[in-house]
PDB file of N, CA and C in Angstrom:
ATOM      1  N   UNK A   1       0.804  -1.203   0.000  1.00  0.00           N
ATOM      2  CA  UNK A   1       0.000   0.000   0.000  1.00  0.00           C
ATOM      3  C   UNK A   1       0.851   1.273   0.000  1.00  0.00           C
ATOM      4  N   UNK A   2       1.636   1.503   0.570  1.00  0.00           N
ATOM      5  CA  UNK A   2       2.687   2.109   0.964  1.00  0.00           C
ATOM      6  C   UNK A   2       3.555   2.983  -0.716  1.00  0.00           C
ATOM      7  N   UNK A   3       3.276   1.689  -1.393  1.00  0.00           N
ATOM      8  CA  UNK A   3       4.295   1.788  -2.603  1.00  0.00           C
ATOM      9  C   UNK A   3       3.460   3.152  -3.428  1.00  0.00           C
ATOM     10  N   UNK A   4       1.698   3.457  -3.420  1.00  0.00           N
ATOM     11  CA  UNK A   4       1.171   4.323  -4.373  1.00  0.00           C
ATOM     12  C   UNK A   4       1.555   5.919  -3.304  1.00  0.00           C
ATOM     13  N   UNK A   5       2.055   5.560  -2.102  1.00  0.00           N
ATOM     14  CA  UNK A   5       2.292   6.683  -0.960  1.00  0.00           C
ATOM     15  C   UNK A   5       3.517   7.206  -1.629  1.00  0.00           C
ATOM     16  N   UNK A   6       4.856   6.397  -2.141  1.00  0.00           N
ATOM     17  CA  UNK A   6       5.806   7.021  -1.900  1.00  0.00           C
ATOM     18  C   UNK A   6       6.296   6.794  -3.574  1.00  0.00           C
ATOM     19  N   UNK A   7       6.280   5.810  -4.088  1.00  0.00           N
ATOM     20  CA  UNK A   7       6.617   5.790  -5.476  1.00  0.00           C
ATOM     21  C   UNK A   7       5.743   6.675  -6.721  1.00  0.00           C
ATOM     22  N   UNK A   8       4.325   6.464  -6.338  1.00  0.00           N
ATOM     23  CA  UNK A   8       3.799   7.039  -7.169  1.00  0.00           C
ATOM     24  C   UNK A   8       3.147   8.315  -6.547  1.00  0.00           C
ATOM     25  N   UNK A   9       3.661   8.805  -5.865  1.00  0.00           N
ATOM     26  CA  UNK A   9       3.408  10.275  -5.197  1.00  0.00           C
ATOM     27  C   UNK A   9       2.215  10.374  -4.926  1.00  0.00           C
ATOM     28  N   UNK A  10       1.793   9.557  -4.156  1.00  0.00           N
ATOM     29  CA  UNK A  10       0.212  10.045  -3.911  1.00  0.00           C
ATOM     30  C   UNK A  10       0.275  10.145  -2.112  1.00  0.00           C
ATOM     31  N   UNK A  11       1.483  11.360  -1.926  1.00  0.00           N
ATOM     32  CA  UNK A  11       1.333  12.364  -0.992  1.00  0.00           C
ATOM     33  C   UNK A  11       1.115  13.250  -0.918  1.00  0.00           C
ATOM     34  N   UNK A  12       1.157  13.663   0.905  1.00  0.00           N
ATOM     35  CA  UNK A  12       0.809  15.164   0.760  1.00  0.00           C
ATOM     36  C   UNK A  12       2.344  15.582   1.846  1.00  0.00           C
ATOM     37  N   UNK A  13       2.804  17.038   0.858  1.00  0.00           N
ATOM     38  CA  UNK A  13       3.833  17.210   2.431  1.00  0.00           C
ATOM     39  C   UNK A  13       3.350  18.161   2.858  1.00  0.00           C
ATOM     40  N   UNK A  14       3.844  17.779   4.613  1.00  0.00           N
ATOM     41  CA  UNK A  14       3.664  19.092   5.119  1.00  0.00           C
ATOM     42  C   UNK A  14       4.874  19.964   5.645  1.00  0.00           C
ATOM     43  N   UNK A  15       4.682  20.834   5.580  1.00  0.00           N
ATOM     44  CA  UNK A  15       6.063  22.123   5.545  1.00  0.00           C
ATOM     45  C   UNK A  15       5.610  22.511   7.241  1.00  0.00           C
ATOM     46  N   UNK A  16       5.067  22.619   7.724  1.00  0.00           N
ATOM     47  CA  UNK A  16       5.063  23.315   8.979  1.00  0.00           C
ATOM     48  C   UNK A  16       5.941  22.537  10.283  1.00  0.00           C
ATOM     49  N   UNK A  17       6.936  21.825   9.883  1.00  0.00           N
ATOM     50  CA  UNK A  17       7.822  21.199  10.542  1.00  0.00           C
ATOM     51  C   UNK A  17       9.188  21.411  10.310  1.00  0.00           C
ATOM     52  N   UNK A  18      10.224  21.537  11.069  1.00  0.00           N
ATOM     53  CA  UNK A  18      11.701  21.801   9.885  1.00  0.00           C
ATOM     54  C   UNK A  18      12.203  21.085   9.446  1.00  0.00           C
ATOM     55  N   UNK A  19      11.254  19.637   9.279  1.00  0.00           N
ATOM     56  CA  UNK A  19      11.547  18.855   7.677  1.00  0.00           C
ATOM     57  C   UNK A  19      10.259  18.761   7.282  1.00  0.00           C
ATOM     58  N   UNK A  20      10.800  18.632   6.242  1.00  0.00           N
ATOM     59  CA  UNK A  20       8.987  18.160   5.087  1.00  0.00           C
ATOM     60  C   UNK A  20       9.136  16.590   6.051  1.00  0.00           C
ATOM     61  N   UNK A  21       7.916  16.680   6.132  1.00  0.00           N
ATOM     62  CA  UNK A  21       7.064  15.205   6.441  1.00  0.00           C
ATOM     63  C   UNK A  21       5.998  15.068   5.174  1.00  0.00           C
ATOM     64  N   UNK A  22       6.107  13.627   5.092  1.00  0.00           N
ATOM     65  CA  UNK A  22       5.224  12.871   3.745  1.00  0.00           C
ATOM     66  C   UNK A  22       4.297  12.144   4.432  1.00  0.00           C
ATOM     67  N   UNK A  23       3.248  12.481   4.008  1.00  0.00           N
ATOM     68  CA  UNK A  23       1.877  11.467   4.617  1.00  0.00           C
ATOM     69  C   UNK A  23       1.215  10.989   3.630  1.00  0.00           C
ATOM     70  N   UNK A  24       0.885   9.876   3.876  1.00  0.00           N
ATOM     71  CA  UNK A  24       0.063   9.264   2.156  1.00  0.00           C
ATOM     72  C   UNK A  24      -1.439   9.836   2.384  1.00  0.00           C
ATOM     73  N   UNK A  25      -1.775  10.404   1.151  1.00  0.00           N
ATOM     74  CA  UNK A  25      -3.033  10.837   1.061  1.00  0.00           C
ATOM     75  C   UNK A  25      -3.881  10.343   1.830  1.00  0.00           C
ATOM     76  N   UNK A  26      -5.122  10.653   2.277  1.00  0.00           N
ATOM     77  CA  UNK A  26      -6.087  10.316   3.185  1.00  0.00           C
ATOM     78  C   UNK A  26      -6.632   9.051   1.819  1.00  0.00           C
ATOM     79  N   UNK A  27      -7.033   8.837   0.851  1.00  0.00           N
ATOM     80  CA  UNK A  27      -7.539   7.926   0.045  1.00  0.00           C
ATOM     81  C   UNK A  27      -6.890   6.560   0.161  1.00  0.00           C
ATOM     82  N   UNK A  28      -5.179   6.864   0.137  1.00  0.00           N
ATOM     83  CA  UNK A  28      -4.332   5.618   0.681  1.00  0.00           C
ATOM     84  C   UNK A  28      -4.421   5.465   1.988  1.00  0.00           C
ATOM     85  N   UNK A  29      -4.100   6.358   2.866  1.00  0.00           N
ATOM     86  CA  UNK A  29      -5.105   5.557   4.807  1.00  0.00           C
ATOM     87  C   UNK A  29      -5.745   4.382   4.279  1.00  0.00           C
ATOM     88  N   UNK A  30      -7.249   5.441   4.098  1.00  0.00           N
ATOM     89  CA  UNK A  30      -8.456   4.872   4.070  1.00  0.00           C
ATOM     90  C   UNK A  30      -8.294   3.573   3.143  1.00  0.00           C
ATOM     91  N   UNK A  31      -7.406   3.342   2.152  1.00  0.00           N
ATOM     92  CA  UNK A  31      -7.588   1.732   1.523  1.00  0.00           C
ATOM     93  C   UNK A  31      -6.882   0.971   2.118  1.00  0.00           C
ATOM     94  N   UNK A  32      -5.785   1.421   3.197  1.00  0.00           N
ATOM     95  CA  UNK A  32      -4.950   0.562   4.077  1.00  0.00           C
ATOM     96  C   UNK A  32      -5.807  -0.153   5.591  1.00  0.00           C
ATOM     97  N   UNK A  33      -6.709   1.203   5.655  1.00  0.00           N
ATOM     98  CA  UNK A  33      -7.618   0.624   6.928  1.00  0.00           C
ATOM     99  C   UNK A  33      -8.923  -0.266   6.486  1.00  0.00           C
ATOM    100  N   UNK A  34      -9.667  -0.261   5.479  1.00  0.00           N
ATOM    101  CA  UNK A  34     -10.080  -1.070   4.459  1.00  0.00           C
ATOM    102  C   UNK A  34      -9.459  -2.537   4.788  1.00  0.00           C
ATOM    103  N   UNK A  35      -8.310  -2.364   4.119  1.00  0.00           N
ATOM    104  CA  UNK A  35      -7.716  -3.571   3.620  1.00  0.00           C
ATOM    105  C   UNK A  35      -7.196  -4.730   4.939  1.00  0.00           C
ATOM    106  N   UNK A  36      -7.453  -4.000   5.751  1.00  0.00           N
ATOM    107  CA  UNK A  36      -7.084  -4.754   7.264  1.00  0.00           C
ATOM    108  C   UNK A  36      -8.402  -4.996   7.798  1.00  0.00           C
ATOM    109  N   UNK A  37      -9.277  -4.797   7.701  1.00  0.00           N
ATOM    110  CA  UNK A  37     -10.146  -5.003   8.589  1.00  0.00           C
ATOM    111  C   UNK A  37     -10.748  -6.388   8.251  1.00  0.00           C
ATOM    112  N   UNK A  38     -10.411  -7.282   7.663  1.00  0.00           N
ATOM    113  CA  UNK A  38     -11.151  -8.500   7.734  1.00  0.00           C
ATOM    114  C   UNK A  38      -9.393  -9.297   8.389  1.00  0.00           C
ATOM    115  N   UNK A  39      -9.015  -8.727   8.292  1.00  0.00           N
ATOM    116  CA  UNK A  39      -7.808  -9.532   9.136  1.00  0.00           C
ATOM    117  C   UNK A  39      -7.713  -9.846  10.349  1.00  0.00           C
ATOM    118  N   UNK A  40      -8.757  -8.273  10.834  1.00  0.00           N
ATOM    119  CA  UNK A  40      -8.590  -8.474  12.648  1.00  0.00           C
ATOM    120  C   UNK A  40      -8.914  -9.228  13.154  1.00  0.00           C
ATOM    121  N   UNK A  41      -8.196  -9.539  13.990  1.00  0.00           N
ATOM    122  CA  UNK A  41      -9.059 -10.891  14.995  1.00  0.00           C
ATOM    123  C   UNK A  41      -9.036 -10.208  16.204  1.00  0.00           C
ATOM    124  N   UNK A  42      -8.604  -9.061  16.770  1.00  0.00           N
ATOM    125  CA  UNK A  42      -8.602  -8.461  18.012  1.00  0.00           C
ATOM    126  C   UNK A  42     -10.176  -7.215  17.845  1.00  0.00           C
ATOM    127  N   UNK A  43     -11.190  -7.778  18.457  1.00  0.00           N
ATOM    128  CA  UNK A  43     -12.108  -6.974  17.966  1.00  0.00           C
ATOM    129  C   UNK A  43     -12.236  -5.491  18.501  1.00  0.00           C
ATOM    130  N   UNK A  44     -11.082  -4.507  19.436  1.00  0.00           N
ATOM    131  CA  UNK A  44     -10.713  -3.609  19.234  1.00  0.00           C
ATOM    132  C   UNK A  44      -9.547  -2.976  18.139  1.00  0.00           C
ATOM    133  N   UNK A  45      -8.651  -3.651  17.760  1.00  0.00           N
ATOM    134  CA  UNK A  45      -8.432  -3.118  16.470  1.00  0.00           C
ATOM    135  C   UNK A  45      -9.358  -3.222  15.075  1.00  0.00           C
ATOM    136  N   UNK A  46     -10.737  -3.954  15.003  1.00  0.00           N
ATOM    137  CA  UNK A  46     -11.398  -3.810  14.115  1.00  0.00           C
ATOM    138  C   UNK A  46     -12.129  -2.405  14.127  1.00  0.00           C
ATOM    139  N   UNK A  47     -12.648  -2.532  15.408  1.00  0.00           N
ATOM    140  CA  UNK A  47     -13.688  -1.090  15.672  1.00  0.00           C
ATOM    141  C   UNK A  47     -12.689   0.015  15.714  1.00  0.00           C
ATOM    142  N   UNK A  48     -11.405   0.030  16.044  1.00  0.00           N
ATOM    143  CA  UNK A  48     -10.653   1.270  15.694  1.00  0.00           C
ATOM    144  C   UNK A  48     -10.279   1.772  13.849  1.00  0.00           C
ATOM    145  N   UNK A  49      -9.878   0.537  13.322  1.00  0.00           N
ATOM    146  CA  UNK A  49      -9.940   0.584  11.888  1.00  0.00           C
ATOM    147  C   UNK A  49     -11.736   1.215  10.919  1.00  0.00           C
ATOM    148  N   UNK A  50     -12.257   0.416  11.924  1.00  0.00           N
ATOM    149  CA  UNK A  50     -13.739   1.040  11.251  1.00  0.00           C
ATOM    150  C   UNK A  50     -13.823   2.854  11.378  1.00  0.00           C
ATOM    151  N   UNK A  51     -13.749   3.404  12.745  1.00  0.00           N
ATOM    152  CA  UNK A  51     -14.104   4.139  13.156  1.00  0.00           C
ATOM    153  C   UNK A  51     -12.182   5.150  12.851  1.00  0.00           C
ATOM    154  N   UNK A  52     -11.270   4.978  11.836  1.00  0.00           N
ATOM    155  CA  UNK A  52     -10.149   5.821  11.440  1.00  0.00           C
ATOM    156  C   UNK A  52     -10.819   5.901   9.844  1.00  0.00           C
ATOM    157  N   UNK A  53     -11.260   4.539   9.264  1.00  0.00           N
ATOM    158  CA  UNK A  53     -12.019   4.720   7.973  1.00  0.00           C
ATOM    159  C   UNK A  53     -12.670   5.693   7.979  1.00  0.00           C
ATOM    160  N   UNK A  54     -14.056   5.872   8.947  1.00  0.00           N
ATOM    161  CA  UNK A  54     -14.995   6.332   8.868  1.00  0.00           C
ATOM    162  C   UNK A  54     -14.842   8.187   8.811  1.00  0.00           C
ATOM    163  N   UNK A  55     -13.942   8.160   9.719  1.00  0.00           N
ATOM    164  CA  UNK A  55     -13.293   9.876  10.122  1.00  0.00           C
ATOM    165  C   UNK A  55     -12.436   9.899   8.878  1.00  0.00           C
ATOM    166  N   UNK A  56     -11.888   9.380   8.341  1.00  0.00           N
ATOM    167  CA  UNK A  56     -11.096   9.909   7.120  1.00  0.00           C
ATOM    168  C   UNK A  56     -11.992  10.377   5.774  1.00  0.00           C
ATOM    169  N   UNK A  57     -13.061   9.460   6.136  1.00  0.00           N
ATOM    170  CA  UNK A  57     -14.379   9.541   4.823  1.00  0.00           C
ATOM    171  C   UNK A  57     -14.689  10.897   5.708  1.00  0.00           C
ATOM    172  N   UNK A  58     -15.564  11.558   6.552  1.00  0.00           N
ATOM    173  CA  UNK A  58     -16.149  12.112   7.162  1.00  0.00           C
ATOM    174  C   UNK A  58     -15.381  13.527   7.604  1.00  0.00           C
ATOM    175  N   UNK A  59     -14.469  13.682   7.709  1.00  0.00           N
ATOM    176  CA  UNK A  59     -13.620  14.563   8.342  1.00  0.00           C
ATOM    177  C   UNK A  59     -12.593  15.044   7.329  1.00  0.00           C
ATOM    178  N   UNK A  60     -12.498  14.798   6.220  1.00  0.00           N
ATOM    179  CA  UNK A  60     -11.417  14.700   4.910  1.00  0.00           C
ATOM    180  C   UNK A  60     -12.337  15.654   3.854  1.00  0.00           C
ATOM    181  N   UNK A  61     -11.194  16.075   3.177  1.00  0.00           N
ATOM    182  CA  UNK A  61     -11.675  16.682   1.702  1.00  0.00           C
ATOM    183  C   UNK A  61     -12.331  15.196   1.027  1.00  0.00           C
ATOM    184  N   UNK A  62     -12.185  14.346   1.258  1.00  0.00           N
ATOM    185  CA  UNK A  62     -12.438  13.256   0.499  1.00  0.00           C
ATOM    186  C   UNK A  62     -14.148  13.107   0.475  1.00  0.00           C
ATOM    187  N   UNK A  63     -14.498  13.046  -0.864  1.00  0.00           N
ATOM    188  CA  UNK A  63     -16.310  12.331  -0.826  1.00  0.00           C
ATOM    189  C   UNK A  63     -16.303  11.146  -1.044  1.00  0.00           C
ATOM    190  N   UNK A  64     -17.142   9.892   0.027  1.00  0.00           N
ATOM    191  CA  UNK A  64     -17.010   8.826   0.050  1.00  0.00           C
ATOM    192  C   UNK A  64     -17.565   8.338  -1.220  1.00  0.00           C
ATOM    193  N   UNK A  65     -18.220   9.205  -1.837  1.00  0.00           N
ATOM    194  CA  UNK A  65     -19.006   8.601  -3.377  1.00  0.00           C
ATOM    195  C   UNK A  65     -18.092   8.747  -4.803  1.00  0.00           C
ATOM    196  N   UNK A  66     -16.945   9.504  -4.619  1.00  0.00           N
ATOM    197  CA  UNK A  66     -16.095   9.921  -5.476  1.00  0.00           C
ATOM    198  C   UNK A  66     -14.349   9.258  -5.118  1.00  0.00           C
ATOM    199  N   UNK A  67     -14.533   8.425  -3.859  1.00  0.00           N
ATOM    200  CA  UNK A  67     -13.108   7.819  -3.713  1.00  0.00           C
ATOM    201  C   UNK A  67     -13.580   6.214  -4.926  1.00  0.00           C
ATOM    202  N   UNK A  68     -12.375   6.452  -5.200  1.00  0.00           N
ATOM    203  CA  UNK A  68     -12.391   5.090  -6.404  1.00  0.00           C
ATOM    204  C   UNK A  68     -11.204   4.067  -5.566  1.00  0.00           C
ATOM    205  N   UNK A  69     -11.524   3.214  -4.562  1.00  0.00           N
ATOM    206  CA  UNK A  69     -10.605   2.234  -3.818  1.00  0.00           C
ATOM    207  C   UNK A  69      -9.976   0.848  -4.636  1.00  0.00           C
ATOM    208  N   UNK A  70     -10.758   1.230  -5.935  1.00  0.00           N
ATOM    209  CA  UNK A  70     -10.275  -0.025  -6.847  1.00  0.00           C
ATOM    210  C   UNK A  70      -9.031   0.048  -7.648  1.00  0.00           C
ATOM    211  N   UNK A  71      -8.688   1.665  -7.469  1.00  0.00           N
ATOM    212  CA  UNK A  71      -7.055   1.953  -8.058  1.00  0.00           C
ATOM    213  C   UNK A  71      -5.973   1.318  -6.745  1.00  0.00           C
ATOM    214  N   UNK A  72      -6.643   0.679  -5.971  1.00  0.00           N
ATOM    215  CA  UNK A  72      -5.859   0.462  -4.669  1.00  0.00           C
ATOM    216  C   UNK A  72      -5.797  -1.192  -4.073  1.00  0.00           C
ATOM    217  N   UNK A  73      -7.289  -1.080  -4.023  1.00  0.00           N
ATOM    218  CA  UNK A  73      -7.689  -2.645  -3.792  1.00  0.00           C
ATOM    219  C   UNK A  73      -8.294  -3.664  -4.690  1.00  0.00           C
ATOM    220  N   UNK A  74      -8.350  -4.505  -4.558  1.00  0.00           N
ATOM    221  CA  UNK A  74      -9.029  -5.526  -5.450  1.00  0.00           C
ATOM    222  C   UNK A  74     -10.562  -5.460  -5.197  1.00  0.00           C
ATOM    223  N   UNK A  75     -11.825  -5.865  -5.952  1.00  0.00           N
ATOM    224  CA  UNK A  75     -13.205  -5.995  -5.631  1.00  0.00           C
ATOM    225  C   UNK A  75     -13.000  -7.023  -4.662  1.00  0.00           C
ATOM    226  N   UNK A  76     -12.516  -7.919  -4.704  1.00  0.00           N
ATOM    227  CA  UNK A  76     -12.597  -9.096  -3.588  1.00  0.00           C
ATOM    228  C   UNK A  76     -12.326  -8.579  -2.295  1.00  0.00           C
ATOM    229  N   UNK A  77     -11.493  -7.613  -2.509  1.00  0.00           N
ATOM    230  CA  UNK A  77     -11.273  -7.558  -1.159  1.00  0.00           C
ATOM    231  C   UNK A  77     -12.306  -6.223  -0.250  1.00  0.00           C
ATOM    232  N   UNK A  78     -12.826  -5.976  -1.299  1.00  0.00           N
ATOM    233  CA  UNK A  78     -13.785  -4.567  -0.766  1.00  0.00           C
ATOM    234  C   UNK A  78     -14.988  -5.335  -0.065  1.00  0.00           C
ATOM    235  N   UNK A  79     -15.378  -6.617  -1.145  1.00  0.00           N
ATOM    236  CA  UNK A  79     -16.336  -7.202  -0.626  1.00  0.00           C
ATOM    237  C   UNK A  79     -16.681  -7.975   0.588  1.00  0.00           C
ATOM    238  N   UNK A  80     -15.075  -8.488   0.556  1.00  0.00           N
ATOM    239  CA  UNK A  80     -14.991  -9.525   2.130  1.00  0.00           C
ATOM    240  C   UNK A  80     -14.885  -8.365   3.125  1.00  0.00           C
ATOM    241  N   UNK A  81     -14.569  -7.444   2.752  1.00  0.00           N
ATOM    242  CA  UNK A  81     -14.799  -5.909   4.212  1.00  0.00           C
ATOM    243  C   UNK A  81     -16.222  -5.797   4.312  1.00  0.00           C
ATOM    244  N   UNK A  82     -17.250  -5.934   3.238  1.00  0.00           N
ATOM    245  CA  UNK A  82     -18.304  -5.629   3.459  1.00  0.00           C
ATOM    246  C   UNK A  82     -19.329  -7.120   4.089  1.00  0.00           C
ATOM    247  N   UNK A  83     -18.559  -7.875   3.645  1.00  0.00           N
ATOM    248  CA  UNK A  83     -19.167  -9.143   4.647  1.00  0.00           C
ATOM    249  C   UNK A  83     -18.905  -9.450   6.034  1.00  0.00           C
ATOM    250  N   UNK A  84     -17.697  -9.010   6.235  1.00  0.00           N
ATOM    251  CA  UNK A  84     -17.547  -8.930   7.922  1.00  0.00           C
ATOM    252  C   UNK A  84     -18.174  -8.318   8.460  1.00  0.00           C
ATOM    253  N   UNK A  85     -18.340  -6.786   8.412  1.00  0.00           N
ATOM    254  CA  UNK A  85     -18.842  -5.739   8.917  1.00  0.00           C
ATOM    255  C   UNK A  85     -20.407  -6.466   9.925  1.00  0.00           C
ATOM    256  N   UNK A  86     -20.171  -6.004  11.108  1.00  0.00           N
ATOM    257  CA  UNK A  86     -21.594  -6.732  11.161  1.00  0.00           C
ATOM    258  C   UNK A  86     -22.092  -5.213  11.930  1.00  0.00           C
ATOM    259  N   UNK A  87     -23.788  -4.923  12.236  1.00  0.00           N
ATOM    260  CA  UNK A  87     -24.701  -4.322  12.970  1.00  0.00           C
ATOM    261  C   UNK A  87     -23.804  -3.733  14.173  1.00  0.00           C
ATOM    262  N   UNK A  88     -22.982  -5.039  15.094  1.00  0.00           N
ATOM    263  CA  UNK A  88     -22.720  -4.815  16.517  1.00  0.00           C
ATOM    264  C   UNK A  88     -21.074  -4.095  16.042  1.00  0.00           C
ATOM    265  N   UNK A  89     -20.751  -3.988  14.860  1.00  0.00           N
ATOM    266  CA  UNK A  89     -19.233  -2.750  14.682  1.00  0.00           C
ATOM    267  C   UNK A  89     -19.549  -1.926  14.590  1.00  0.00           C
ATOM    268  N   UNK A  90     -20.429  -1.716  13.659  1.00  0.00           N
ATOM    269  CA  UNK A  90     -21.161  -0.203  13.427  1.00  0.00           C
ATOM    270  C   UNK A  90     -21.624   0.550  14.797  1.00  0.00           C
ATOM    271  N   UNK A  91     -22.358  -0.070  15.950  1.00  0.00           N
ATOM    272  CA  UNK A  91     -22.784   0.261  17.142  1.00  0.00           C
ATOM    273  C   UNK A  91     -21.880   0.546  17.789  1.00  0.00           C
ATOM    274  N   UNK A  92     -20.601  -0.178  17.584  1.00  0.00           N
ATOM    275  CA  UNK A  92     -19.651   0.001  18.901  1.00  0.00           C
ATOM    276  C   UNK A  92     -18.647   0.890  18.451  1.00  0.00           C
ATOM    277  N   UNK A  93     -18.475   1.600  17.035  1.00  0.00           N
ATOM    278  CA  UNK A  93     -17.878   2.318  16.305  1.00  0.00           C
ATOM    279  C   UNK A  93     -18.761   3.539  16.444  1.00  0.00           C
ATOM    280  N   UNK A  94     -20.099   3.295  16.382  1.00  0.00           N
ATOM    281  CA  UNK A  94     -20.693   4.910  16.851  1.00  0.00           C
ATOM    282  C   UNK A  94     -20.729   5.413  17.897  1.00  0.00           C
ATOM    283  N   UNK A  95     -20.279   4.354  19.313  1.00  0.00           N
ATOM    284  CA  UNK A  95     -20.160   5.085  20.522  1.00  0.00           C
ATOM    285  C   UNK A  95     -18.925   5.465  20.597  1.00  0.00           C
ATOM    286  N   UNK A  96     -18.159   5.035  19.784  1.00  0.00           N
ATOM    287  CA  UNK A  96     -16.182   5.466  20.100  1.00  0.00           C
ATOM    288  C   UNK A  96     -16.691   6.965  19.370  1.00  0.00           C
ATOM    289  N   UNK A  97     -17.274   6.888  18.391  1.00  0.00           N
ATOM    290  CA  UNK A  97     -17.214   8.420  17.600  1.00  0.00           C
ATOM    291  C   UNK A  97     -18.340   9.610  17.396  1.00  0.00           C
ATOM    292  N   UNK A  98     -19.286   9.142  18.100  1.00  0.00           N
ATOM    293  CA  UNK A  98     -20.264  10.025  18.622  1.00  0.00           C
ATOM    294  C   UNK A  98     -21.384   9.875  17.276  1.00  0.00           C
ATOM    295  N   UNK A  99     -21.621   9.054  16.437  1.00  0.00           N
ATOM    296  CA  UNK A  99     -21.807   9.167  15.285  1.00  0.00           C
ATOM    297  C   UNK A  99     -23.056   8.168  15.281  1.00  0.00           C
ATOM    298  N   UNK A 100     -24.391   8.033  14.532  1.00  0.00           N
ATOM    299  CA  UNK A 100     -25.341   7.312  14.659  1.00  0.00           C
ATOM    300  C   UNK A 100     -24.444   5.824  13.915  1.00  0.00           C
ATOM    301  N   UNK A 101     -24.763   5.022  14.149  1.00  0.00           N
ATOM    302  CA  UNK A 101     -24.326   3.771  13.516  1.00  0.00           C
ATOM    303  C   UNK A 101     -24.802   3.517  12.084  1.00  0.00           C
ATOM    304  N   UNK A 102     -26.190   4.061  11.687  1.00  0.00           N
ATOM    305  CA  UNK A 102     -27.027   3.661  10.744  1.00  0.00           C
ATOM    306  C   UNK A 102     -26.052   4.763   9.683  1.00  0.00           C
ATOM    307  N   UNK A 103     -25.354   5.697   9.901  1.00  0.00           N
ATOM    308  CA  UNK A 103     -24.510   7.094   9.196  1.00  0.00           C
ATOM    309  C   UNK A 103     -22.932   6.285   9.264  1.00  0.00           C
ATOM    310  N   UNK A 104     -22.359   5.597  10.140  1.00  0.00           N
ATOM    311  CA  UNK A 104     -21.281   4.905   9.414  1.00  0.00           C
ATOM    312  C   UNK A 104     -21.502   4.000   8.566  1.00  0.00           C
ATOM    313  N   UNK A 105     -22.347   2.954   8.522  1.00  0.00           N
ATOM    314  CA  UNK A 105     -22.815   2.378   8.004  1.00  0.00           C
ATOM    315  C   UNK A 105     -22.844   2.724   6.625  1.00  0.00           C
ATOM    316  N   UNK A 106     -24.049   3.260   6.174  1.00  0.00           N
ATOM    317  CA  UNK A 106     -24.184   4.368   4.847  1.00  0.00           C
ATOM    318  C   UNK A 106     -22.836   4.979   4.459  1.00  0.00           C
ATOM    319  N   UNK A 107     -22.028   5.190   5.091  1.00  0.00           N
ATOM    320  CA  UNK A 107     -20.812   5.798   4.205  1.00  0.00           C
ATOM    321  C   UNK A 107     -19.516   4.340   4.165  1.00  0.00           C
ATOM    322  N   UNK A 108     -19.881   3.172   4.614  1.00  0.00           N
ATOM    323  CA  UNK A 108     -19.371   2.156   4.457  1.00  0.00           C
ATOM    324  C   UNK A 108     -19.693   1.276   3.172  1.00  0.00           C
ATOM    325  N   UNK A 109     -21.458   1.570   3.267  1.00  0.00           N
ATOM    326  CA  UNK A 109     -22.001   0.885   2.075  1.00  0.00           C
ATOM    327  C   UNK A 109     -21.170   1.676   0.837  1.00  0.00           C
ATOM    328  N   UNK A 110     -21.384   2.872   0.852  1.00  0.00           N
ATOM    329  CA  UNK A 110     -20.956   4.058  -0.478  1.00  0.00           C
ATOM    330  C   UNK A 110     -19.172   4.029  -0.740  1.00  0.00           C
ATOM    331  N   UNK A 111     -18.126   3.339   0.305  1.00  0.00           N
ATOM    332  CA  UNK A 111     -16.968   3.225  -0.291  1.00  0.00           C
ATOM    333  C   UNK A 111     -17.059   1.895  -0.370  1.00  0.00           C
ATOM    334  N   UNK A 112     -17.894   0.836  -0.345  1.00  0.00           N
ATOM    335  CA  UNK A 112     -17.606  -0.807  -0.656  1.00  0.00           C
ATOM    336  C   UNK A 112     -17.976  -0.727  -1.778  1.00  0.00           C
ATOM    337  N   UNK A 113     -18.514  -0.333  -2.264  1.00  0.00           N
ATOM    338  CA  UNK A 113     -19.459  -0.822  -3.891  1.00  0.00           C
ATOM    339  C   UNK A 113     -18.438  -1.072  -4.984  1.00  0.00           C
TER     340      UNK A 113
END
């Protein structure tokens, strides 16, 4: 994931440090936290991955209807994120983030497709 961060420049720097620091775009996060979440088996690093997705969609220049995650990930793998996901992440991801569950949700459905 790393490789579209630093080879193919899909950073951002920031200057307000007295070195440039490189951060991979919020679009690469968000397909790295994606791409882990059917891995977790610790079901607080799932609900933290849900709920860093969710704030990067939500809190970002980024529109969850206009990120294209397929320059990043495979369909297979968007889909097995969307089969894990169950009711009780979404719930326990809206109390970590103050956020209705049924509204992460909806912006989960809109970057899986």
């Amino acid at each position: 994931m790393l490789r579209f961060a630093f080879e193919k420049k899909e950073h951002i720097i920031l200057k307000e440090f007295e070195k440039k620091l490189l951060l991979p775009k919020p679009e690469v996060i968000l397909a790295m936290k994606i791409n882990s979440l059917p891995n977790r088996d610790k079901e607080h690093k799932r609900i933290k991955d849900i709920c860093d997705a969710f704030a990067l969609a939500w809190y970002t220049d980024l529109n969850p209807g206009n990120v294209d995650l397929l320059q990043y990930l495979k369909k297979s793998s968007l889909k097995k994120c969307s089969q894990i996901l169950t009711k009780e992440d979404y719930l326990k991801a809206g109390t970590q983030l103050g956020h209705d569950a049924q509204e992460i949700k909806r912006v989960f459905d809109i970057l899986l497709v």
